[in-house]
PDB file of N, CA and C in Angstrom:
ATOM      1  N   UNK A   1       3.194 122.740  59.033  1.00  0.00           N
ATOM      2  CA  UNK A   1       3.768 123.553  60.064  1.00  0.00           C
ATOM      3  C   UNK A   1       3.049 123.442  61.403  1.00  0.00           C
ATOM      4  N   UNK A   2       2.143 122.477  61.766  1.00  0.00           N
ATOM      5  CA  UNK A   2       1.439 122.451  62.614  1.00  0.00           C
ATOM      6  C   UNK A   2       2.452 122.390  64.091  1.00  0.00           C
ATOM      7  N   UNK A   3       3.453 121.271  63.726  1.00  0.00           N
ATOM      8  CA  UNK A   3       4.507 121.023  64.714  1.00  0.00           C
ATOM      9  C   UNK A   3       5.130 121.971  64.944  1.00  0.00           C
ATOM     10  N   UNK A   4       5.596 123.288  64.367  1.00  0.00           N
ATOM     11  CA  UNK A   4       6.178 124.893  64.687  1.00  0.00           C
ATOM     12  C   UNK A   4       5.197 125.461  65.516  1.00  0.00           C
ATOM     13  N   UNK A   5       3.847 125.230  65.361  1.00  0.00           N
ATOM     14  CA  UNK A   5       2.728 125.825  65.970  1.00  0.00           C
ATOM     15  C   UNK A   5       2.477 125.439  67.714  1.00  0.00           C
ATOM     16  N   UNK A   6       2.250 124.015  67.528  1.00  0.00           N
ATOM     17  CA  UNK A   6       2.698 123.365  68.975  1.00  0.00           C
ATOM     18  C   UNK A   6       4.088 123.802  70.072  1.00  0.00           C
ATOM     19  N   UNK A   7       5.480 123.595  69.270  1.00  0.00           N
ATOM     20  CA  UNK A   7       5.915 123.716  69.962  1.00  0.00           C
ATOM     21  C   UNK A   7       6.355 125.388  70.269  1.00  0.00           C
ATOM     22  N   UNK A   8       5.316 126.446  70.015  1.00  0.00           N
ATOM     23  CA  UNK A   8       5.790 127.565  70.059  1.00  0.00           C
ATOM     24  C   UNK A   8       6.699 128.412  69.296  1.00  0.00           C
ATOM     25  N   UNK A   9       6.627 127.755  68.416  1.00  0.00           N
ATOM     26  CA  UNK A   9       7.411 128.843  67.221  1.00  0.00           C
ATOM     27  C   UNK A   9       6.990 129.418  66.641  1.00  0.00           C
ATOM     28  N   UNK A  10       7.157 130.808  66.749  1.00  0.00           N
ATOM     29  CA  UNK A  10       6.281 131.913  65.390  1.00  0.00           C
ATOM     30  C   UNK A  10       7.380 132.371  64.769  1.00  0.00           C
ATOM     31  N   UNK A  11       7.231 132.679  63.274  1.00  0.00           N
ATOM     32  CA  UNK A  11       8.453 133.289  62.566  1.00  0.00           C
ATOM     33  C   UNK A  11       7.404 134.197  61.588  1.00  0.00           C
ATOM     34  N   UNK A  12       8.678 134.861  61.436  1.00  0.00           N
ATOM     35  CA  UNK A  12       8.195 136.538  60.821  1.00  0.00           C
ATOM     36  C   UNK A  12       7.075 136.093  59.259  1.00  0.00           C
ATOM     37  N   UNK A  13       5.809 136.750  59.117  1.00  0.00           N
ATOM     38  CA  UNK A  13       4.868 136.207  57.961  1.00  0.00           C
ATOM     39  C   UNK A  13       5.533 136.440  56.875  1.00  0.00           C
ATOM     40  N   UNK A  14       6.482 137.571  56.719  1.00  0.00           N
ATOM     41  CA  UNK A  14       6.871 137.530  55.434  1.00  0.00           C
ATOM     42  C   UNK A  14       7.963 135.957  55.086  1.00  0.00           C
ATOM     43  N   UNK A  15       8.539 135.679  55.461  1.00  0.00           N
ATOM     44  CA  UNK A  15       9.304 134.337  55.903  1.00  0.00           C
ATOM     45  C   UNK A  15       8.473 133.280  55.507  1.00  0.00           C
ATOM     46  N   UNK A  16       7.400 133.338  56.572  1.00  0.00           N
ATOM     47  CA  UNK A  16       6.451 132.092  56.142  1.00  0.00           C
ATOM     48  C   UNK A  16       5.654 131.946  54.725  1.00  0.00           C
ATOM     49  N   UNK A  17       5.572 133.558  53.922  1.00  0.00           N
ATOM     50  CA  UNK A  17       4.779 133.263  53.014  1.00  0.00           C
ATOM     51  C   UNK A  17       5.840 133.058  51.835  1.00  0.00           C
ATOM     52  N   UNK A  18       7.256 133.236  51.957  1.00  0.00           N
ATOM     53  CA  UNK A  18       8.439 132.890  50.722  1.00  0.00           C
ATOM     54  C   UNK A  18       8.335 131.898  51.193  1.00  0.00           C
ATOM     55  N   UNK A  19       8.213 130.693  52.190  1.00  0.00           N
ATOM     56  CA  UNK A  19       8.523 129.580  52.092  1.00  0.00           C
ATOM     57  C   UNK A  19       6.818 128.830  51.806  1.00  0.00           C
ATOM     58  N   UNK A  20       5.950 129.117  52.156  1.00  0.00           N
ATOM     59  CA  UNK A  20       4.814 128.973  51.482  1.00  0.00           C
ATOM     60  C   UNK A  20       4.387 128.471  49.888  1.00  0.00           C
ATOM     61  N   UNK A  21       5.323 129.892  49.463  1.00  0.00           N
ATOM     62  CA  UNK A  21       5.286 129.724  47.907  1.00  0.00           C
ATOM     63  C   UNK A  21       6.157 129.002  47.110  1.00  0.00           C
ATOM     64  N   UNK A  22       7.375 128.602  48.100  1.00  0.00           N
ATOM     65  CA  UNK A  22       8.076 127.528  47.159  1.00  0.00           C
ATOM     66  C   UNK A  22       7.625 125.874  47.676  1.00  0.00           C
ATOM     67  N   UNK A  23       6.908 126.053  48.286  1.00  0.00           N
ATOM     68  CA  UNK A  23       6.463 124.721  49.107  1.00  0.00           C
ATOM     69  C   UNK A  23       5.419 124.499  48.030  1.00  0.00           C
ATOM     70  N   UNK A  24       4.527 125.348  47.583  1.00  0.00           N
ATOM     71  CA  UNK A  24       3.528 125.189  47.102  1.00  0.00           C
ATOM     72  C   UNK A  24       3.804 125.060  46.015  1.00  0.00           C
ATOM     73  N   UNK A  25       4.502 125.213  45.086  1.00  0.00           N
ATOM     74  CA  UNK A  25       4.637 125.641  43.457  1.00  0.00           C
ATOM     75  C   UNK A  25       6.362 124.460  43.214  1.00  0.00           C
ATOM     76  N   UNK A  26       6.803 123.835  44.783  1.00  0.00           N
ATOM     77  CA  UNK A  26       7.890 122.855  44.289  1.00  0.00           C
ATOM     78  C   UNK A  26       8.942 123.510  43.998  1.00  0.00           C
ATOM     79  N   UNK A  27       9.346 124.506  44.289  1.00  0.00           N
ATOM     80  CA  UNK A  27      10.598 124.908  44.030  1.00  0.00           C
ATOM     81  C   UNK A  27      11.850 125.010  45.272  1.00  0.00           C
ATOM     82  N   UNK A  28      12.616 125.222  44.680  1.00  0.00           N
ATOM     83  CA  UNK A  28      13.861 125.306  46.033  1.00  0.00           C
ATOM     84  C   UNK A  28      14.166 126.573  46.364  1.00  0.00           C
ATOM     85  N   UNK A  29      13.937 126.935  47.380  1.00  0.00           N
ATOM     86  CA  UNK A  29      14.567 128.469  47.945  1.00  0.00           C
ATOM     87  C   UNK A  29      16.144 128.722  48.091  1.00  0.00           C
ATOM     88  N   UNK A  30      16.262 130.062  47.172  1.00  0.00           N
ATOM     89  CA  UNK A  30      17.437 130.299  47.081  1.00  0.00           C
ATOM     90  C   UNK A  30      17.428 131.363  48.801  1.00  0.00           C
ATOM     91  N   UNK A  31      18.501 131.165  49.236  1.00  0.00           N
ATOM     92  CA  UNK A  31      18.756 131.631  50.222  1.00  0.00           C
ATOM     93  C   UNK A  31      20.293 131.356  51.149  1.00  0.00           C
ATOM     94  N   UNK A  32      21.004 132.762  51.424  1.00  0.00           N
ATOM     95  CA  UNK A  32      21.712 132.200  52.684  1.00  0.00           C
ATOM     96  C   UNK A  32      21.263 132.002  54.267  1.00  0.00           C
ATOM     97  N   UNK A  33      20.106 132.325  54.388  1.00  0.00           N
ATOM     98  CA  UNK A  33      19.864 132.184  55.977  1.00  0.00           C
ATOM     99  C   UNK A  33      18.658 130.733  56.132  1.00  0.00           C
ATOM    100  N   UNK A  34      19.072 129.923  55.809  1.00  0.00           N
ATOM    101  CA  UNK A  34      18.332 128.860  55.881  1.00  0.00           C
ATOM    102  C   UNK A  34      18.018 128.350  57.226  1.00  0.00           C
ATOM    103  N   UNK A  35      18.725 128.783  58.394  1.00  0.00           N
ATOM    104  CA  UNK A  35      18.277 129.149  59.335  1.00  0.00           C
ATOM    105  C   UNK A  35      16.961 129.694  60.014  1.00  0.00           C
ATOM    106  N   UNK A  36      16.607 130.389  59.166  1.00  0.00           N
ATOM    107  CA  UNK A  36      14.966 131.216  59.235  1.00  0.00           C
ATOM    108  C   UNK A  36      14.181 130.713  58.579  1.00  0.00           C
ATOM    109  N   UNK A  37      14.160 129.334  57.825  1.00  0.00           N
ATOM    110  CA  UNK A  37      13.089 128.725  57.325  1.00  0.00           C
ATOM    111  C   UNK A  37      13.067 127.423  58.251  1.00  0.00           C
ATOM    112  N   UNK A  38      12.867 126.659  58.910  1.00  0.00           N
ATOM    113  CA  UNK A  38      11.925 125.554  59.680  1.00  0.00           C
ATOM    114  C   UNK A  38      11.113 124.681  59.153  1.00  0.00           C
ATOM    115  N   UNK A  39      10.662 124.924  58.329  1.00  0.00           N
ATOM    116  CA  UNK A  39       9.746 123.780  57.795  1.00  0.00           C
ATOM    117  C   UNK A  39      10.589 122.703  56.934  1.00  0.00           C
ATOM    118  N   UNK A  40      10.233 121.746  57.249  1.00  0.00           N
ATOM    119  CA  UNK A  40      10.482 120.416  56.712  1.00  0.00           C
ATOM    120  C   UNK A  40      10.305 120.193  55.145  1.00  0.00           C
ATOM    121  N   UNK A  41       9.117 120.759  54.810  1.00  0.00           N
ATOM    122  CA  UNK A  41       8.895 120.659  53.231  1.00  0.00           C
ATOM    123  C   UNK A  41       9.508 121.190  52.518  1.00  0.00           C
ATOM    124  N   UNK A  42      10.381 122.390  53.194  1.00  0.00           N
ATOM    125  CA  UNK A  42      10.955 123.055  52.106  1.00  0.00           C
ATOM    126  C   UNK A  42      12.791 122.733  51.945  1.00  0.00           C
ATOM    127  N   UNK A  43      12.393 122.759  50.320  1.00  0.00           N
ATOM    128  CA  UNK A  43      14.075 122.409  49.647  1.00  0.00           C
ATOM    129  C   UNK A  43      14.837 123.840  49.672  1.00  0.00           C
ATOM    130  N   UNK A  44      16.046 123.808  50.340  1.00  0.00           N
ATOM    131  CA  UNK A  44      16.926 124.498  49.683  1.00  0.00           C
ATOM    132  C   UNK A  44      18.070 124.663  48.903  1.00  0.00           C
ATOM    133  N   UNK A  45      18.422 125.728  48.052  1.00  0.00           N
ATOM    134  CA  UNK A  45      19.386 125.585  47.345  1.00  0.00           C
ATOM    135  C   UNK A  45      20.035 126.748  48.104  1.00  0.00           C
ATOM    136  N   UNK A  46      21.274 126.586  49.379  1.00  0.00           N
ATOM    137  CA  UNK A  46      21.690 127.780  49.959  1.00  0.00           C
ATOM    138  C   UNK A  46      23.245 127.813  49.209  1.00  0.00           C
ATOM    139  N   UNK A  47      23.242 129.402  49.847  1.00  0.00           N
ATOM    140  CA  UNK A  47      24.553 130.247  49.076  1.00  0.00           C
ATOM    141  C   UNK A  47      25.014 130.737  49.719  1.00  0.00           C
ATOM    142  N   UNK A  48      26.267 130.538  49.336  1.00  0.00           N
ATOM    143  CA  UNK A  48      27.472 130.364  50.432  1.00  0.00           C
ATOM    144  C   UNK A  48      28.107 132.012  50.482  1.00  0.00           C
ATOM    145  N   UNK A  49      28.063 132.780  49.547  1.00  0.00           N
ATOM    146  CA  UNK A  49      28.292 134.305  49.430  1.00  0.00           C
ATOM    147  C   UNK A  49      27.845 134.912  47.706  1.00  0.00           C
ATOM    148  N   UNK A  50      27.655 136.007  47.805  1.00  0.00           N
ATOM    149  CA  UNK A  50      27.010 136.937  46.713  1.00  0.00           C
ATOM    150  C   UNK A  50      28.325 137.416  46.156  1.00  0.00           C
ATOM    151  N   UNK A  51      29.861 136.957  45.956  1.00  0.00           N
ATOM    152  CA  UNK A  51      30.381 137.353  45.317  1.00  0.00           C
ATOM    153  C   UNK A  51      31.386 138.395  45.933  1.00  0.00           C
ATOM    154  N   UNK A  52      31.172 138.242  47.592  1.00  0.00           N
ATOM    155  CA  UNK A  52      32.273 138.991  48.641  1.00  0.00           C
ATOM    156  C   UNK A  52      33.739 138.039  48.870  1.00  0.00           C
TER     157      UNK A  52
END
């Protein structure tokens, strides 16, 4: 994340530390706002709706 750091991007810690932990442990983040994650390392598995 050094390159988020440079070019001025801060995102909320709780954010950074769910994507932290799937970065770290290899897993894919379930998520619809994949938008709010930035980092490159991380895989997602996004979702398209909860069943609305």
């Amino acid at each position: 994340m050094p390159g988020l750091i440079l070019e001025g991007i801060s995102l909320p810690t709780v954010d950074t530390l769910i994507a932290a932990a799937a970065i770290a442990e290899g897993c894919y983040l379930v998520t619809r706002n994949t938008k709010d994650y930035l980092m490159k390392e991380l895989k997602f598995h996004p979702v398209e709706s909860y069943g609305e």
